[in-house]
Protein backbone atom coordinates (compact mmCIF):
# COMPACT_ATOMS: atom_id res chain seq x y z
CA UNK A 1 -104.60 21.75 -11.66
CA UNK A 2 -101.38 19.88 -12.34
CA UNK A 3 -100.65 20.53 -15.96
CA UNK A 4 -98.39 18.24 -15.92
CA UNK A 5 -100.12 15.40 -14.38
CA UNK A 6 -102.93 16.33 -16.77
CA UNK A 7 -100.65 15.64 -19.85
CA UNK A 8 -99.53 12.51 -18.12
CA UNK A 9 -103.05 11.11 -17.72
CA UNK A 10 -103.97 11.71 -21.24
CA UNK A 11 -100.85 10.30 -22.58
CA UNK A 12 -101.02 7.39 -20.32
CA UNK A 13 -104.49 6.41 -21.54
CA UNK A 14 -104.46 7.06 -24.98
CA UNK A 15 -103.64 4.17 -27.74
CA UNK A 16 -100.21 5.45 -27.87
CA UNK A 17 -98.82 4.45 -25.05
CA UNK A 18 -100.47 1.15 -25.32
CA UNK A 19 -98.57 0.58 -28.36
CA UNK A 20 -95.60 1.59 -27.28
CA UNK A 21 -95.70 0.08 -23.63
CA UNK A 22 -98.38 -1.76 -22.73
CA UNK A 23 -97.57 -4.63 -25.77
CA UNK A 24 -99.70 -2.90 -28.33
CA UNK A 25 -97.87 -3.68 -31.04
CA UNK A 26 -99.93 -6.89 -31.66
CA UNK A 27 -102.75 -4.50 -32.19
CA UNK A 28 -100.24 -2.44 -34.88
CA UNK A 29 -100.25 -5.56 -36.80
CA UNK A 30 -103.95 -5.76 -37.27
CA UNK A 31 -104.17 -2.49 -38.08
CA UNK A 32 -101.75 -3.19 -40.73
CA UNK A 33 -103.54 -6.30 -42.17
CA UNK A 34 -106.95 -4.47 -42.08
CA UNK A 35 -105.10 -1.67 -44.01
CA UNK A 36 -104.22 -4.25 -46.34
CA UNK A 37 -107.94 -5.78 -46.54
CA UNK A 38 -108.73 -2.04 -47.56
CA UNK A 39 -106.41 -1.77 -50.34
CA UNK A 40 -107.80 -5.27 -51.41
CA UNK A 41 -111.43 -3.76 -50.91
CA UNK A 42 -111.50 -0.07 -52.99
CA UNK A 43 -108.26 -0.56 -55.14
CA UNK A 44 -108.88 -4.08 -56.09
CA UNK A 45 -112.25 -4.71 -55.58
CA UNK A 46 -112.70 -7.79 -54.01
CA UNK A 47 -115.80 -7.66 -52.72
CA UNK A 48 -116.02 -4.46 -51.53
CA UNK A 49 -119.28 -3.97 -50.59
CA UNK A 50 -118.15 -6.09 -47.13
CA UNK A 51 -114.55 -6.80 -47.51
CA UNK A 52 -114.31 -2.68 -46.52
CA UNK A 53 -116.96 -2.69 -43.89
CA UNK A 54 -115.00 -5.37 -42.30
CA UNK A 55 -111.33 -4.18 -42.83
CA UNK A 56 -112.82 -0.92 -41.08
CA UNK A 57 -114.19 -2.94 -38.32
CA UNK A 58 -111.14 -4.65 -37.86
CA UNK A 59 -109.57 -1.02 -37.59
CA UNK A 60 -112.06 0.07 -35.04
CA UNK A 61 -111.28 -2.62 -32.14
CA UNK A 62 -108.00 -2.77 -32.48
CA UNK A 63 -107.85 1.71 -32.52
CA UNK A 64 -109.65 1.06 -29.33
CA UNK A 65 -109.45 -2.39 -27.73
CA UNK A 66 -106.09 -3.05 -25.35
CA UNK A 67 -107.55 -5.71 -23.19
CA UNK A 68 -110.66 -6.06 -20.72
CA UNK A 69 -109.11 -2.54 -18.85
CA UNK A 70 -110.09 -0.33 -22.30
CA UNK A 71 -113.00 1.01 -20.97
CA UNK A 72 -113.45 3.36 -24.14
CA UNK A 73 -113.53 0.55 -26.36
CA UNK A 74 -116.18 0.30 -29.02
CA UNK A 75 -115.73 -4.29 -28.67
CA UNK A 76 -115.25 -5.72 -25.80
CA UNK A 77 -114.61 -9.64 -26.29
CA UNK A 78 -114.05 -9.99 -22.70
CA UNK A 79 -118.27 -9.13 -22.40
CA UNK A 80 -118.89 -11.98 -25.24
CA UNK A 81 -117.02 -14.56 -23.34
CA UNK A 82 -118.96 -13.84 -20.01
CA UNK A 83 -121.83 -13.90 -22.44
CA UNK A 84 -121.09 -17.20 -23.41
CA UNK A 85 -120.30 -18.80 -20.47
CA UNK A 86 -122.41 -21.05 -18.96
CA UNK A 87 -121.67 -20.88 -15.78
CA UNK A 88 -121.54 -17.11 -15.88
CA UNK A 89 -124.77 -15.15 -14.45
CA UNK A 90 -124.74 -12.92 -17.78
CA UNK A 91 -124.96 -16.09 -19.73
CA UNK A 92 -126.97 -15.20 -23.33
CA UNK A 93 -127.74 -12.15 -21.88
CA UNK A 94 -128.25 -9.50 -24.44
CA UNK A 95 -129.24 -6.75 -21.75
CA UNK A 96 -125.53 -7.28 -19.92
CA UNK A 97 -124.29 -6.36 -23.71
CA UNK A 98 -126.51 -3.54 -24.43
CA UNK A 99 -125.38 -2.07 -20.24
CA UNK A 100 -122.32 -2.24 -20.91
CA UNK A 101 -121.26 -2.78 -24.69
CA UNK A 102 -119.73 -0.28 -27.27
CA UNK A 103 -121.04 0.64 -30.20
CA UNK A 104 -119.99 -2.60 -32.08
CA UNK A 105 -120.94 -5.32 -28.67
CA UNK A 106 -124.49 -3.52 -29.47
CA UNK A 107 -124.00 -4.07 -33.63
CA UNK A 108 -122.80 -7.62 -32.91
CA UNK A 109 -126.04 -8.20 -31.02
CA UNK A 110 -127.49 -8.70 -34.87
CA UNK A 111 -125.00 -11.47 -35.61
CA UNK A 112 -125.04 -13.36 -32.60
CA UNK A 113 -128.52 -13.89 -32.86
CA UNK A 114 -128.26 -14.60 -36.85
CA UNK A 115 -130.28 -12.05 -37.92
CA UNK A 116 -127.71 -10.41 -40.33
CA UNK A 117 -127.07 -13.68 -42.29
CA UNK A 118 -130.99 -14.60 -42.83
CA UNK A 119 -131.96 -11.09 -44.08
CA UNK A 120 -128.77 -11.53 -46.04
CA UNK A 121 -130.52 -14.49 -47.52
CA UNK A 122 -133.27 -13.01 -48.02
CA UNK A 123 -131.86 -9.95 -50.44
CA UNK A 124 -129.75 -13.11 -52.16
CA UNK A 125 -133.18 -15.20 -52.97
CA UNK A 126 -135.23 -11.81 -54.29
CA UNK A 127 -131.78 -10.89 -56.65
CA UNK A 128 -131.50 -14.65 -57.81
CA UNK A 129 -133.85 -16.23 -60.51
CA UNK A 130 -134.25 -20.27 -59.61
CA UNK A 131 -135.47 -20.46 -63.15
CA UNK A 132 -131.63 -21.88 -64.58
CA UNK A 133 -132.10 -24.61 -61.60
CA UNK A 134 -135.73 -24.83 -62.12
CA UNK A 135 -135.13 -25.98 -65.88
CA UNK A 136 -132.15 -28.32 -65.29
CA UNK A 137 -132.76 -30.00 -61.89
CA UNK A 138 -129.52 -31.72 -62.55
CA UNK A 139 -127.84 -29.00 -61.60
CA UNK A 140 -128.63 -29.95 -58.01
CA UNK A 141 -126.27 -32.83 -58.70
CA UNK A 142 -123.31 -29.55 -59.07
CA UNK A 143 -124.61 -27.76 -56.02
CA UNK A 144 -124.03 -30.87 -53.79
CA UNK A 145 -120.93 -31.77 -55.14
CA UNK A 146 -119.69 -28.62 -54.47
CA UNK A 147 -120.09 -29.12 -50.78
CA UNK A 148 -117.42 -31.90 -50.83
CA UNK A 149 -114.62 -29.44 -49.31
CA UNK A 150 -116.65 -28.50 -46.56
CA UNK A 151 -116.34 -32.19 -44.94
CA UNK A 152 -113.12 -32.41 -46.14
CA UNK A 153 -112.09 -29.18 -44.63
CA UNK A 154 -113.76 -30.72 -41.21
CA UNK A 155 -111.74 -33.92 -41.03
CA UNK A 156 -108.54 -31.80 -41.62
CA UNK A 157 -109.57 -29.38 -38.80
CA UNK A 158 -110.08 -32.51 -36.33
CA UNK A 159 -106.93 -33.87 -37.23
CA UNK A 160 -105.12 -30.40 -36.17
CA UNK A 161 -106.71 -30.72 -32.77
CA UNK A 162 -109.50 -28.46 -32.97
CA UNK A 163 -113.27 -29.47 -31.92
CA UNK A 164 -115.58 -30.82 -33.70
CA UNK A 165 -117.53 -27.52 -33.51
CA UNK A 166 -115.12 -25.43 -34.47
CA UNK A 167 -114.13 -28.05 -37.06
CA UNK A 168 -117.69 -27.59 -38.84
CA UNK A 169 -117.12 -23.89 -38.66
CA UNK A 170 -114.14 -23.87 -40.51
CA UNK A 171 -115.42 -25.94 -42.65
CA UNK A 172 -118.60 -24.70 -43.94
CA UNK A 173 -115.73 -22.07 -45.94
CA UNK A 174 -115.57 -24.44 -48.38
CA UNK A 175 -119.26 -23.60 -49.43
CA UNK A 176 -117.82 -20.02 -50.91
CA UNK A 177 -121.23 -18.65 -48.48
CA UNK A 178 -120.42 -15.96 -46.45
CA UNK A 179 -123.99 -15.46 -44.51
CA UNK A 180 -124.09 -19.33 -44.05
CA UNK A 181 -120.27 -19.41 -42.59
CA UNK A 182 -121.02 -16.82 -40.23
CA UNK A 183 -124.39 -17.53 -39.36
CA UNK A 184 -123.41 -21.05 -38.13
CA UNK A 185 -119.94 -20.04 -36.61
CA UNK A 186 -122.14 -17.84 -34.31
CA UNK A 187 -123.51 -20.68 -33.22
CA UNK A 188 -121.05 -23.56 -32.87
CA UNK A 189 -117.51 -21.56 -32.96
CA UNK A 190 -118.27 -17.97 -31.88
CA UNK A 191 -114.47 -17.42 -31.19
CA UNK A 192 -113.62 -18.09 -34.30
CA UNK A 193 -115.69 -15.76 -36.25
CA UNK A 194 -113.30 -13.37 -36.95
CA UNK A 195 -110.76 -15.67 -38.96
CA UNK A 196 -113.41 -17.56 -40.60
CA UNK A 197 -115.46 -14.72 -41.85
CA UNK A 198 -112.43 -13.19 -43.10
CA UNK A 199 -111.13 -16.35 -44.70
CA UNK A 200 -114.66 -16.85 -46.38
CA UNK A 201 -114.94 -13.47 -47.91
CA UNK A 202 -111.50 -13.45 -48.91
CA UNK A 203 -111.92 -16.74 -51.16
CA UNK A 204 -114.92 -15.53 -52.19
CA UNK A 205 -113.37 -12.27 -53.93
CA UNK A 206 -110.13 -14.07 -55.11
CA UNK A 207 -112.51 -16.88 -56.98
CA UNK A 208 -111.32 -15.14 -60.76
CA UNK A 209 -107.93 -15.71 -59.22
CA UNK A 210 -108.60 -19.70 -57.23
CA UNK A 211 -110.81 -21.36 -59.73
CA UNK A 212 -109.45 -20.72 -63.40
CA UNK A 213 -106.28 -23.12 -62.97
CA UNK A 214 -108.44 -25.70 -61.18
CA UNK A 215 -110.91 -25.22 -64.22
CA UNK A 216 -107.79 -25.90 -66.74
CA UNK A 217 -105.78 -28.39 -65.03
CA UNK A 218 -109.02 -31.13 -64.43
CA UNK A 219 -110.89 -30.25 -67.97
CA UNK A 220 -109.85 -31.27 -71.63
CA UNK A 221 -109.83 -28.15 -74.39
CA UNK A 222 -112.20 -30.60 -76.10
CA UNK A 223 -114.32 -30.46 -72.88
CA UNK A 224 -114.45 -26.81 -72.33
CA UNK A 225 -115.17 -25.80 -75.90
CA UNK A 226 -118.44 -28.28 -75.38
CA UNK A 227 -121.54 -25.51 -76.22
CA UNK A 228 -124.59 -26.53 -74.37
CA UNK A 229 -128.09 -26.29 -75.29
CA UNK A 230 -130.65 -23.43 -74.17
CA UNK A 231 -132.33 -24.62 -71.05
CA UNK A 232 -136.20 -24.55 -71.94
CA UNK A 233 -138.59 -21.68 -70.11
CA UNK A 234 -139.42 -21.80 -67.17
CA UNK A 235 -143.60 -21.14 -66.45
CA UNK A 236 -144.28 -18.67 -63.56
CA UNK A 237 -146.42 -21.60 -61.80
CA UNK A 238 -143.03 -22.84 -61.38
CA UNK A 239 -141.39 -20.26 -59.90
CA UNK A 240 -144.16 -19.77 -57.37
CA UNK A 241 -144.10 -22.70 -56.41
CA UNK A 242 -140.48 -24.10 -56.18
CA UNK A 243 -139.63 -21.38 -53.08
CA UNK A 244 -142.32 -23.04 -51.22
CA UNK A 245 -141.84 -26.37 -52.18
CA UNK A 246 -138.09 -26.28 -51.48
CA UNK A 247 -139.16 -24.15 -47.72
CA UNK A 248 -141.06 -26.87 -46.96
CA UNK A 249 -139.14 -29.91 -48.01
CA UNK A 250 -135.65 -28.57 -46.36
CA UNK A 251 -137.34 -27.46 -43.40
CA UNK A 252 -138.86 -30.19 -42.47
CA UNK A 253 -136.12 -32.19 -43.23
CA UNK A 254 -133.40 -29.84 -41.16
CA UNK A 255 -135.25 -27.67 -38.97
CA UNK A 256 -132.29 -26.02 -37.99
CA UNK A 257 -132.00 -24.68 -42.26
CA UNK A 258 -135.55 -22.66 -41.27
CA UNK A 259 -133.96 -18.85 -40.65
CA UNK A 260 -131.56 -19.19 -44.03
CA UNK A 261 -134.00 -21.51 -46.05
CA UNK A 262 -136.78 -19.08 -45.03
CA UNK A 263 -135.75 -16.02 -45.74
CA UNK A 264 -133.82 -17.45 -48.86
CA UNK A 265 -137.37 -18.15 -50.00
CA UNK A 266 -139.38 -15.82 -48.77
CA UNK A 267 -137.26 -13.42 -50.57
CA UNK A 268 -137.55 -15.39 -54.01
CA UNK A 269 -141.28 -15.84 -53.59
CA UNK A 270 -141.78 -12.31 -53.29
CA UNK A 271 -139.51 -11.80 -56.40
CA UNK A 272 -141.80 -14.02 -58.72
CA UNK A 273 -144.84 -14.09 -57.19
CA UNK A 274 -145.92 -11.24 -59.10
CA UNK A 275 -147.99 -8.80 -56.48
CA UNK A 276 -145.42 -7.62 -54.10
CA UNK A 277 -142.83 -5.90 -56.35
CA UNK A 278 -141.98 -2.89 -53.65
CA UNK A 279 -141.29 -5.77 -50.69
CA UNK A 280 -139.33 -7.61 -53.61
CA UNK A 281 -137.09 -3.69 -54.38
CA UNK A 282 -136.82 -2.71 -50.87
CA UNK A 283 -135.42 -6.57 -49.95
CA UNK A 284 -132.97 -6.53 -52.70
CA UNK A 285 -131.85 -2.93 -52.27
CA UNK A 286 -132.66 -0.61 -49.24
CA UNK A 287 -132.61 -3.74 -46.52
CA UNK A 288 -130.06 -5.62 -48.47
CA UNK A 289 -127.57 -2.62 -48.09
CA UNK A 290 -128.47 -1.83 -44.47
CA UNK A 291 -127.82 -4.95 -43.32
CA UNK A 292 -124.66 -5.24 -45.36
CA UNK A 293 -123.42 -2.52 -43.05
CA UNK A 294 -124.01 -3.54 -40.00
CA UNK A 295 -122.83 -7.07 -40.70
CA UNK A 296 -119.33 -5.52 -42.01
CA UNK A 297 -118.46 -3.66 -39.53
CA UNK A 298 -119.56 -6.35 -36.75
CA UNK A 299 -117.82 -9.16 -38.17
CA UNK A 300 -114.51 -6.77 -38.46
CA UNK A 301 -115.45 -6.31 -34.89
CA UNK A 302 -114.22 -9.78 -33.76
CA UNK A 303 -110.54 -9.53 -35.31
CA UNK A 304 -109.51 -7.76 -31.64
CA UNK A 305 -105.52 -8.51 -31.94
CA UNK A 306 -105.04 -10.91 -28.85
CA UNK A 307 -107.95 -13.59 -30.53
CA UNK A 308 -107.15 -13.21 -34.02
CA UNK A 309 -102.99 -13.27 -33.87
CA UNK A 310 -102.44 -17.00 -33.11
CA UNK A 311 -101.74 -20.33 -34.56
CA UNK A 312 -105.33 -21.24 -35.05
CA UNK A 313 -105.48 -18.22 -37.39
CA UNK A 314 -102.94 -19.83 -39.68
CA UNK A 315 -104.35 -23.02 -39.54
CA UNK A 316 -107.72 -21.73 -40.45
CA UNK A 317 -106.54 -19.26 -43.51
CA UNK A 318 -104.72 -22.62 -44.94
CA UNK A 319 -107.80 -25.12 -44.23
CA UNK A 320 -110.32 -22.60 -45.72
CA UNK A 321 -108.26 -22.18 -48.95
CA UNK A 322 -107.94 -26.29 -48.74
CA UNK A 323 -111.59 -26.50 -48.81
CA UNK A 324 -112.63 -24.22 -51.29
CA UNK A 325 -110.45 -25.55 -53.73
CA UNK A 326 -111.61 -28.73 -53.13
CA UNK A 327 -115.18 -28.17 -53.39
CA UNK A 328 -113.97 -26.31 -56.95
CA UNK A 329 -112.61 -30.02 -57.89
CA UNK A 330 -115.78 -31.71 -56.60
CA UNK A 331 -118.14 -29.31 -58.87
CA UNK A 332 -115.89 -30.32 -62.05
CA UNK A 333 -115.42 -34.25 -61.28
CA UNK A 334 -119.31 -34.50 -61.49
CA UNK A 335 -119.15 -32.33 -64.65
CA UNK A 336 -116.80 -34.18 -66.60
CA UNK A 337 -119.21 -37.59 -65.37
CA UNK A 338 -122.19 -35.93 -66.66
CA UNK A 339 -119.94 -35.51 -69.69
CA UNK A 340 -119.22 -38.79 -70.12
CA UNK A 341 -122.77 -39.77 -69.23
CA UNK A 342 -125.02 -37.73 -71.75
CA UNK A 343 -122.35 -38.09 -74.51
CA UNK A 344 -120.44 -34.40 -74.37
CA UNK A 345 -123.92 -32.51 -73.89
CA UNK A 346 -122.49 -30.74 -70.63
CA UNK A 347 -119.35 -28.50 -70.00
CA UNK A 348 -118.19 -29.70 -67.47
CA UNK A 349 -117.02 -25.92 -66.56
CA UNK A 350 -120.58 -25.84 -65.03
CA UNK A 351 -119.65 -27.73 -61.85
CA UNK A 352 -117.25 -25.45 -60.60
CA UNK A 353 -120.11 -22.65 -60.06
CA UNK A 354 -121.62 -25.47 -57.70
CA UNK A 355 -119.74 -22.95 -54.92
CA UNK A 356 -122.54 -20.85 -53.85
CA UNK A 357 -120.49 -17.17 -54.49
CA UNK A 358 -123.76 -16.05 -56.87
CA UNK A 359 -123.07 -14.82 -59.09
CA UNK A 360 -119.48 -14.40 -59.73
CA UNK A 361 -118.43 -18.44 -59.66
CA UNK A 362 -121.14 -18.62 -63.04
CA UNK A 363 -119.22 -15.53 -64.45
CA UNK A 364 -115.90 -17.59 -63.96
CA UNK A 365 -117.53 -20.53 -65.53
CA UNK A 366 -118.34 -18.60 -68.72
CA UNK A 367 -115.13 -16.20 -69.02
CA UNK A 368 -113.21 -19.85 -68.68
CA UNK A 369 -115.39 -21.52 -71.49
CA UNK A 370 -114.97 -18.58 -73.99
CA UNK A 371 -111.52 -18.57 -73.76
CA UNK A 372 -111.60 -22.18 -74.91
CA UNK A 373 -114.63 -21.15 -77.94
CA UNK A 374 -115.39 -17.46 -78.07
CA UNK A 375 -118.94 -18.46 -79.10
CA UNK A 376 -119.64 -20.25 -76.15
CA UNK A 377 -121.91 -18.73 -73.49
CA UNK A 378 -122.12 -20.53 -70.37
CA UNK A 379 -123.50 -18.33 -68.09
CA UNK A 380 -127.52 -18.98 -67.44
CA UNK A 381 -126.01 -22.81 -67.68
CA UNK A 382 -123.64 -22.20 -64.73
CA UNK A 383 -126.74 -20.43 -62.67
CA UNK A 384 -128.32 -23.48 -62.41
CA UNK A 385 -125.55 -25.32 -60.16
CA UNK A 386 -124.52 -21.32 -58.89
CA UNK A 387 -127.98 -21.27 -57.13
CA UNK A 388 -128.13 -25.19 -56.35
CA UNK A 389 -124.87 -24.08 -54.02
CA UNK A 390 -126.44 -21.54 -52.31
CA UNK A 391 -129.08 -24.26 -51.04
CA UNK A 392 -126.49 -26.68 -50.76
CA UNK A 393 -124.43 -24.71 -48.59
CA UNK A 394 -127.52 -24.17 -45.92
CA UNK A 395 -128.36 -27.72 -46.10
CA UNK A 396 -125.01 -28.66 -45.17
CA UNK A 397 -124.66 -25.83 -42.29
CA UNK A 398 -128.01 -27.30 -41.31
CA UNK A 399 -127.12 -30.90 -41.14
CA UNK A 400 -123.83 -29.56 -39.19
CA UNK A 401 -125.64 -27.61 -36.61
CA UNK A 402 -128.40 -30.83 -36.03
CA UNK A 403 -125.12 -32.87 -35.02
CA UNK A 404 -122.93 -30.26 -33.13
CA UNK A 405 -125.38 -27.71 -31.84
CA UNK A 406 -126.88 -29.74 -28.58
């Protein structure tokens, strides 16, 4: 055996020389930026519990992935765009992934098909108490509000030249929902995923950092110091029956809601309903961080350095941002009005938790309106428009995917 040929052949095929000659060094930058997304993830915290799975995903491909010839490669994007194809004969065929996929194509599998965002949901509705919501329905008034960015953010995208499918995508960031903006960019802007789950997350975490001057710049001291009354309890009857009411109602109404609305629900019902407290605990913690897993590391998956480094990117990190700050505004314009309307008997600080990030927008709410009076406590007030965007956000990703998804 040629020793030297030997050495050849292994340098020649390993990620080394693709950097250095075969124009790797796109891939060098996204190993740099998911570097960055770690730092962001362990030393700062911003939502770690994904932010890390995906920065290590986005490490993975791009360790591995050098265009459709990297046959070791744990993603292959080159498969999903066969797989998406109509006109290809391995069109939305999940046996051509699992033949010839890596170990990510196969993880992917669970987002494609929106199975990671609904169980998602589902750990999100047995964690959440409705009660807050139950006891002020105005709050739903906040949670839709709160949506305004998201059609904002659309227009914007259509004016930059991109689809009106991808336009929804990138605009359901403005709902602060990271299940939701996945689970419908799976299904109207699968290319895009990898930006837009990114962006999403990203605002998500840096809400302590986005909403606080928003929160000061459109609210009076006078406003924010405004203490609001305790919501009255909540019977259990109630919170047995709202899951199901609200499951059938939105269903019904957007059939295309039924895998986040239903597992959203399903997972409340079996918080409150009283007899199934071990489906409630496994849900909210065993499942919950399973599934978190897999849908890290997949979504990091789709940030392969020849789809993610392009103008589109940019345009998507800016019109994200755009739209979550808007939907911020939306959520507080409707609180000062229901300030003026009942006579000062509502913070207005409540409307910016209309953003469905539960629960850290209704933390920001209250840390914002004890600054102003250090007696004030906000925070089972800002639930009830917190968890009013959660449903929000799926009804509008609903009423997006009825329009765009034939």
């Amino acid at each position: 055996m040629d020793i030297l040929q030997t050495l050849t052949d292994l340098w020649e095929s390993s990620g080394f020389h693709s950097f250095l000659v075969n124009g790797g060094w796109k891939n060098l930058i996204m190993i740099a930026i998911a570097c960055v997304l770690l730092y962001l993830g362990i030393k700062k915290k911003f939502e770690p519990l994904l932010l890390v799975g995906i920065a290590f995903g986005c490490l993975l491909v791009n360790l591995s992935y050098f265009g459709p010839e990297s046959t070791d490669a744990l993603y292959h994007p080159d498969l999903w765009t066969n797989f998406l194809d109509h006109d290809s004969p391995y069109y939305h065929s999940y046996g051509y992934i699992m033949a010839n996929g890596g170990l990510l194509d196969i993880l992917y599998i669970g987002v494609k098909a929106g199975i990671y965002p609904s169980l998602i949901f589902m750990g999100v509705g047995a964690m959440t108490d409705f009660g807050p919501m139950i006891s002020n329905p105005k709050s739903l008034l906040l949670g839709a509000a709160a949506q305004m960015g998201v059609f904002l953010a659309f227009f914007g995208a259509v004016l930059l030249g991109f689809t009106g499918n991808q336009a929804a995508a990138i605009g359901i960031i403005g709902g602060a929902d990271g299940p939701t903006a996945i689970f419908l960019t799976t299904k109207l802007a699968p290319e895009l995923l990898g930006p837009i789950a990114i962006a999403a997350y990203s605002y998500m975490a840096l809400i302590p950092m986005i909403q606080p001057p928003l929160m000061r710049l459109l609210t009076t001291e006078k406003e924010r110091k405004v203490k609001m009354e305790q919501n009255r309890v909540v019977s259990k009857t109630e919170k047995i029956l709202f899951p199901i009411i609200v499951a059938m109602f939105v269903i019904l109404l957007l059939p295309s809601t039924a895998p986040l609305i239903g597992c959203l629900m399903l997972g409340n019902l079996w918080r409150e309903c009283g007899v199934t407290e071990r489906l409630s605990d496994t849900v909210q913690n065993a499942l919950m961080n399973i599934v978190t897993v897999f849908l890290g590391i997949s979504v990091g998956a789709t940030t392969a350095a020849d789809s993610f480094l392009n103008l589109q990117t940019l345009f998507i990190i800016v019109l994200g941002l755009t739209a979550f700050c808007f939907s911020t505004i939306g959520g507080l314009l409707v609180g000062k009005l229901m300030y003026a309307l009942t006579g000062g008997k509502i913070n207005p600080l409540i409307g910016s938790a209309g953003v469905s990030a539960v629960p850290m927008a209704a933390r920001v709410s209250q840390m914002e309106g004890q600054k102003a009076n250090p007696s004030n406590f906000l925070l089972m007030h800002a639930m009830g428009p917190n968890v009013a965007g959660v449903i929000g956000s799926a009804i509008a990703a609903g009423f997006l995917l009825a329009v765009f998804g034939n």
